[in-house]
Protein backbone atom coordinates (compact mmCIF):
# COMPACT_ATOMS: atom_id res chain seq x y z
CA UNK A 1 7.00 22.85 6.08
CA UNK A 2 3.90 20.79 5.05
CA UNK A 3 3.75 20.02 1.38
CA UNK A 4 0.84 21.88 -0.62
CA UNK A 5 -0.71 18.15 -1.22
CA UNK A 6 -1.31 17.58 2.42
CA UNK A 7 -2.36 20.87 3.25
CA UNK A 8 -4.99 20.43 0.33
CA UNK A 9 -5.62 17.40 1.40
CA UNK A 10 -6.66 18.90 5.04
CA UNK A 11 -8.82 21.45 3.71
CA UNK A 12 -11.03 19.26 1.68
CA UNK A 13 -11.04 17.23 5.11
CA UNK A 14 -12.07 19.99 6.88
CA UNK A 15 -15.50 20.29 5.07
CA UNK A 16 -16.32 16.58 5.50
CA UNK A 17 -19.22 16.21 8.56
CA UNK A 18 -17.32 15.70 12.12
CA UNK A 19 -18.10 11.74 11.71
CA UNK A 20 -16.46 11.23 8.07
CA UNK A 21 -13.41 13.48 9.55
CA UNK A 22 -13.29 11.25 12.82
CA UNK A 23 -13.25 7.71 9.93
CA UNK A 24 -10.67 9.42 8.61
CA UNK A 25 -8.26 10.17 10.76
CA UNK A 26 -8.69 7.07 12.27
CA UNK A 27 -7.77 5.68 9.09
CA UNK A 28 -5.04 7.84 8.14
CA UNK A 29 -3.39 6.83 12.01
CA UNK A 30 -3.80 3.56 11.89
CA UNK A 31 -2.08 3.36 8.12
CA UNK A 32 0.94 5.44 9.61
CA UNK A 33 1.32 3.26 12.38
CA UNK A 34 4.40 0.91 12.58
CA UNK A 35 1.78 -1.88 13.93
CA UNK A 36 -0.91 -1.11 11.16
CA UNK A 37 2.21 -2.11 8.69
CA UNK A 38 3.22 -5.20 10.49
CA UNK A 39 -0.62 -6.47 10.48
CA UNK A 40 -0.85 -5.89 7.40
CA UNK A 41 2.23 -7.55 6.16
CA UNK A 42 1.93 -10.47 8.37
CA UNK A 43 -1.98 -10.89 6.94
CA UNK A 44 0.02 -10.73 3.26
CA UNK A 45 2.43 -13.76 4.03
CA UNK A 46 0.41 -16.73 2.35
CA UNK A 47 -0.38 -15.01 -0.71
CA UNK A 48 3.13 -13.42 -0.87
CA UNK A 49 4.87 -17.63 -0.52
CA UNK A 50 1.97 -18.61 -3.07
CA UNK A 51 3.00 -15.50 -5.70
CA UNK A 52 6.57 -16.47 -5.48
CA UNK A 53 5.79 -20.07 -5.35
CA UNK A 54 4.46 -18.86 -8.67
CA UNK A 55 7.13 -16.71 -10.26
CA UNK A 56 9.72 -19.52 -9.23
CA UNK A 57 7.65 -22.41 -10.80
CA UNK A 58 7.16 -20.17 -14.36
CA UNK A 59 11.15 -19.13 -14.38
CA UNK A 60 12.41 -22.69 -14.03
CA UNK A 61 9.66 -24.19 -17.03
CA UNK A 62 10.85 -20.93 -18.64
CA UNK A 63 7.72 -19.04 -18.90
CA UNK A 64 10.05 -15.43 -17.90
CA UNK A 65 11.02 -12.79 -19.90
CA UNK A 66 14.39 -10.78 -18.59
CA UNK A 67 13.69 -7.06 -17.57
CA UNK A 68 14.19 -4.55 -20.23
CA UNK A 69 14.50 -0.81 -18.04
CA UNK A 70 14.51 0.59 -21.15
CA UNK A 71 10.77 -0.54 -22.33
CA UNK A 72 9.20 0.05 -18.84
């Protein structure tokens, strides 16, 4: 079964010119794929060390507020 959001999702497609359907799809594959998520990731590494470099730095000079799940 294909959720109604996809299927929507297709029809509006569908009435895109041939070209903006092709940039789509091409798109849409290359987010799905396994390797699309690895490049991406991997491109994300330095800023990810820097962010936590970050977080870590403001926790220990106490900068951090504990989580409250109930105020999110």
């Amino acid at each position: 079964m294909v959720a109604k959001q996809l299927e929507e999702a297709f029809a509006e497609l569908a009435k895109l010119p041939e070209d903006e359907q092709i940039s789509i799809a091409e798109w849409l594959l290359a987010e799905l794929s396994e390797r699309g998520w690895q490049k991406r990731f991997a491109e994300t590494g330095d800023l990810l060390d820097k962010l936590a470099d970050e977080a870590l730095k403001d926790y220990k000079e106490g900068r951090t507020e504990e989580l409250d799940p109930d105020t999110l």
